[in-house]
C-alpha atoms as a PDB file:
ATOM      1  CA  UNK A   1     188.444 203.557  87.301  1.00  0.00           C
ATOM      2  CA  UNK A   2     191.238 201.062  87.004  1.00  0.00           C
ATOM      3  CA  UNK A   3     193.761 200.731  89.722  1.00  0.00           C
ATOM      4  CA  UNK A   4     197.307 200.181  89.341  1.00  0.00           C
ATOM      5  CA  UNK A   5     197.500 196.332  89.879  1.00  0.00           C
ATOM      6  CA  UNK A   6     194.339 196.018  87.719  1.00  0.00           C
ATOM      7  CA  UNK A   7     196.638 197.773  84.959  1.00  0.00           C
ATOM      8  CA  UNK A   8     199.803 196.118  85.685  1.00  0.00           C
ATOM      9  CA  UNK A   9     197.588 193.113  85.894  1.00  0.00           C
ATOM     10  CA  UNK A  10     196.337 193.619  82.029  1.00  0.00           C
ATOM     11  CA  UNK A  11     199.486 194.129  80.802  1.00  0.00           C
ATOM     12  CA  UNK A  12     201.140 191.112  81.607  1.00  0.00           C
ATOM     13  CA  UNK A  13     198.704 188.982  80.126  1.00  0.00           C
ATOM     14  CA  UNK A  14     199.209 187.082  76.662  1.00  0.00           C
ATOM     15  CA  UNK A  15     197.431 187.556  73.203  1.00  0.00           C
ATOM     16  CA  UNK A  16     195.136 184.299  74.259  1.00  0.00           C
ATOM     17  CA  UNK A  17     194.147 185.847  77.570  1.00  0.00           C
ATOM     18  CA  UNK A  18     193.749 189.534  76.071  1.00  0.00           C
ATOM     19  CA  UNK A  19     191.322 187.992  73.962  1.00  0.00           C
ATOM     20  CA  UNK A  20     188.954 186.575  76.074  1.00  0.00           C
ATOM     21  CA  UNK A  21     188.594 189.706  78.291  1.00  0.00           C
ATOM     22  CA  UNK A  22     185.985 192.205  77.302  1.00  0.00           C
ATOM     23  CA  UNK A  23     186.517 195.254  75.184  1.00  0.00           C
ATOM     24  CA  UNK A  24     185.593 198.089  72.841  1.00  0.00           C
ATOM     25  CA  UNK A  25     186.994 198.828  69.389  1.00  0.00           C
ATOM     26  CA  UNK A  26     188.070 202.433  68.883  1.00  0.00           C
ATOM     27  CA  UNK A  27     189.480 203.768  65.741  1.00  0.00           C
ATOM     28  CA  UNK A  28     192.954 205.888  65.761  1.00  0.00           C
ATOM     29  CA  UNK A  29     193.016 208.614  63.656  1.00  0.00           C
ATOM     30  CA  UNK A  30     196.264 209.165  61.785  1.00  0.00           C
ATOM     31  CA  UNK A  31     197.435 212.883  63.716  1.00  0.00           C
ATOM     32  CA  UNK A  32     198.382 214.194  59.917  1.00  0.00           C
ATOM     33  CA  UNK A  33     195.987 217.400  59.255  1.00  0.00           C
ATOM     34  CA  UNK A  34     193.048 216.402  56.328  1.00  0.00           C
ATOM     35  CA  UNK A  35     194.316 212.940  56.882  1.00  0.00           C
ATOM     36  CA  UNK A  36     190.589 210.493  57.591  1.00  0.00           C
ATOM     37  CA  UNK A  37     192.835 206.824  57.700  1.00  0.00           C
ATOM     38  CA  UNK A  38     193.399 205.105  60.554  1.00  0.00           C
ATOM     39  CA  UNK A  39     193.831 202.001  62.738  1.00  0.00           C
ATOM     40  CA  UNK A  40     192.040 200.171  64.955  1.00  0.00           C
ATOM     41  CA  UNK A  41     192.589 199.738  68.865  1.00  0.00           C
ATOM     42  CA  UNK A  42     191.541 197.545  71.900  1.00  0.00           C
ATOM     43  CA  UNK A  43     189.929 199.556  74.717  1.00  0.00           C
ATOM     44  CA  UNK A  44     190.467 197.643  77.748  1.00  0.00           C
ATOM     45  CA  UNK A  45     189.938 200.750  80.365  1.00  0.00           C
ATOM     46  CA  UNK A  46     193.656 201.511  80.935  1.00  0.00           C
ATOM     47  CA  UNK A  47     193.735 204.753  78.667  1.00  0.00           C
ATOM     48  CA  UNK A  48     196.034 206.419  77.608  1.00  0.00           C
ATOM     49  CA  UNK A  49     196.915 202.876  77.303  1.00  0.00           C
ATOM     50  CA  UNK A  50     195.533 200.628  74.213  1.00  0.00           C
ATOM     51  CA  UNK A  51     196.369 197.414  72.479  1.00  0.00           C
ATOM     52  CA  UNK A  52     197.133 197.776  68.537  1.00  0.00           C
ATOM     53  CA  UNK A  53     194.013 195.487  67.350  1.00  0.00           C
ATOM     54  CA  UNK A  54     195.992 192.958  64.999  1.00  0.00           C
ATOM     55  CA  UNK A  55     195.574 189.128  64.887  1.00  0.00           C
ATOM     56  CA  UNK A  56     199.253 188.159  64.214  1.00  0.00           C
ATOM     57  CA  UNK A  57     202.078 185.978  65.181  1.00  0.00           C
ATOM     58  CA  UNK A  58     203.937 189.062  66.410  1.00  0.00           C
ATOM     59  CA  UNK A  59     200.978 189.968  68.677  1.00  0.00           C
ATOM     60  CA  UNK A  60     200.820 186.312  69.865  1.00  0.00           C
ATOM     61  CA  UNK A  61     204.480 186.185  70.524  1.00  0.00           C
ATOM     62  CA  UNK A  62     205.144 189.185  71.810  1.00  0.00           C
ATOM     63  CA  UNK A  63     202.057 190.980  73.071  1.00  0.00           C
ATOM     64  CA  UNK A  64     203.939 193.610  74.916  1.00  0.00           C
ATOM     65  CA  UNK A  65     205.109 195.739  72.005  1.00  0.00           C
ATOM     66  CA  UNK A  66     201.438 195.766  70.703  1.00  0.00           C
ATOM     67  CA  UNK A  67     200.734 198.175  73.948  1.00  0.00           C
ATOM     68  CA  UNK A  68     200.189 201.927  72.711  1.00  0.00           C
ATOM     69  CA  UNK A  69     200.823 204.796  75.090  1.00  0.00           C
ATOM     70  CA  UNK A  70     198.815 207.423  72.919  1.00  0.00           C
ATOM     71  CA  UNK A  71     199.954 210.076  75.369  1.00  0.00           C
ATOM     72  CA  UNK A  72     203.616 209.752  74.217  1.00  0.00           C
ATOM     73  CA  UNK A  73     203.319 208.788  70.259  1.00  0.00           C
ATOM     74  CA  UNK A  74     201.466 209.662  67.583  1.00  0.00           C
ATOM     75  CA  UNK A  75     199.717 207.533  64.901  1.00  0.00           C
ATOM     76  CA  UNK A  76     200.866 207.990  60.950  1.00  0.00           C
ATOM     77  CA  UNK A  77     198.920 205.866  58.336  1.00  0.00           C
ATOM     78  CA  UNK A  78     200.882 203.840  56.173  1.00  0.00           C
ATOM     79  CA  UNK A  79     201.238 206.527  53.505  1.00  0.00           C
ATOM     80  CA  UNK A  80     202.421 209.199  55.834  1.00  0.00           C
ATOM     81  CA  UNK A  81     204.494 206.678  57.622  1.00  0.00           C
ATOM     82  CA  UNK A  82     206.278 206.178  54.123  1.00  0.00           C
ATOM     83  CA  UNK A  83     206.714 210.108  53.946  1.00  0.00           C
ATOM     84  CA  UNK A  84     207.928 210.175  57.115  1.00  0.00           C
ATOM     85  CA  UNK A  85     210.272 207.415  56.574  1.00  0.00           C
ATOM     86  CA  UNK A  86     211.655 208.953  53.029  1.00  0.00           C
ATOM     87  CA  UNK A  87     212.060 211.930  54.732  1.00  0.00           C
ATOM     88  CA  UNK A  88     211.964 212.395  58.094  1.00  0.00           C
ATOM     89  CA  UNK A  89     209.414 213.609  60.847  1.00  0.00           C
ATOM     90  CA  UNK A  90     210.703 217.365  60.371  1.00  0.00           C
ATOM     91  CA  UNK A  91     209.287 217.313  57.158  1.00  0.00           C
ATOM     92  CA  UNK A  92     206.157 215.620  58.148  1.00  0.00           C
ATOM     93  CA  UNK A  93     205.602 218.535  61.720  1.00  0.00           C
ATOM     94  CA  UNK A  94     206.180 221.092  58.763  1.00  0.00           C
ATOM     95  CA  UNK A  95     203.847 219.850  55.802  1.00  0.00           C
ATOM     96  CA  UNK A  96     201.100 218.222  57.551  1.00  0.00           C
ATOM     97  CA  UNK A  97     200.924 219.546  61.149  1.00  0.00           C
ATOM     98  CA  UNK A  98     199.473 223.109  61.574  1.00  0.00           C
ATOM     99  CA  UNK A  99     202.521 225.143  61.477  1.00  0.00           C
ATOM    100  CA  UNK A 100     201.607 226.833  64.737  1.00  0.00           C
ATOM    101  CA  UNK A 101     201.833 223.564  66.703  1.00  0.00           C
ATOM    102  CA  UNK A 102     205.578 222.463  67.882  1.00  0.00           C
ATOM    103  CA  UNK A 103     206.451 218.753  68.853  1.00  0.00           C
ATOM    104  CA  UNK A 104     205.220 219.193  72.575  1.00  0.00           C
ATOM    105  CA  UNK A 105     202.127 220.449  71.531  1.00  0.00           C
ATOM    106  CA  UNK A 106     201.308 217.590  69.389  1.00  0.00           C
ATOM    107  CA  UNK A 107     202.387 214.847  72.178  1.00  0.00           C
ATOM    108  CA  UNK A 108     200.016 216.528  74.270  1.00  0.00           C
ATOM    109  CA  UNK A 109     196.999 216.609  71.674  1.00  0.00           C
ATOM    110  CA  UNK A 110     197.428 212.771  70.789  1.00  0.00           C
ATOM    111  CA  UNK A 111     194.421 211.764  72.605  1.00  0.00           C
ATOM    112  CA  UNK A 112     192.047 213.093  70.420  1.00  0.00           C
ATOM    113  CA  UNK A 113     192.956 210.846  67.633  1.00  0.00           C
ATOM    114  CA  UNK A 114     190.947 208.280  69.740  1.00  0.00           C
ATOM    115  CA  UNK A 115     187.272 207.829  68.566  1.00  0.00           C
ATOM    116  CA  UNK A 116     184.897 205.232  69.455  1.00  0.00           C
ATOM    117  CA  UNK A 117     183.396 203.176  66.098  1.00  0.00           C
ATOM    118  CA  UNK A 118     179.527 203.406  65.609  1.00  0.00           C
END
């Protein structure tokens, strides 16, 4: 278990220094329903807490923003991001979510988009 220093610790740290600590790779699932794309994440034992895995200038100047609190957002892949963008999240909760589930209920679900890569 991390403690909160540790934490506080990890997140202060630059893109050079992230990358020289030890972690897993685990895949985010896009939360749209019969949806199987994804991105990829940096588990560094802070969940709900994980760093977007990209090798940019953005995530070397700015690490920060690159920090993903999966129990407060969900994930859309690039073509439901486009939907979403064209026409708003509404549309995307009604089309592609179960209609059963509200907003809250999907917040509180995000966490299983997180799967480990074999």
């Amino acid at each position: 278990m991390v403690i909160m220093e540790d934490q506080e610790y990890i997140l202060s740290l630059t893109k050079e220094e992230l990358d020289s600590l030890p972690y897993d790779v685990l895949r985010w699932k896009c939360c749209c329903k019969e949806c199987d794309r994804g991105t990829t994440v940096r588990d560094y034992g802070i969940a709900p807490l994980y760093f977007l895995n990209r090798n940019s200038r953005g995530s070397e100047k700015n690490p920060s923003k690159y920090w993903m609190n999966t129990s407060k957002i969900v994930w859309l892949c690039g073509k439901h991001y486009a939907i979403m963008k064209r026409c708003g999240f509404d549309y995307i909760l009604l089309k592609y979510f179960n209609k059963a589930t509200n907003p809250e209920g999907i917040v509180k679900s995000v966490n299983q988009g997180i799967e480990k890569i074999t």
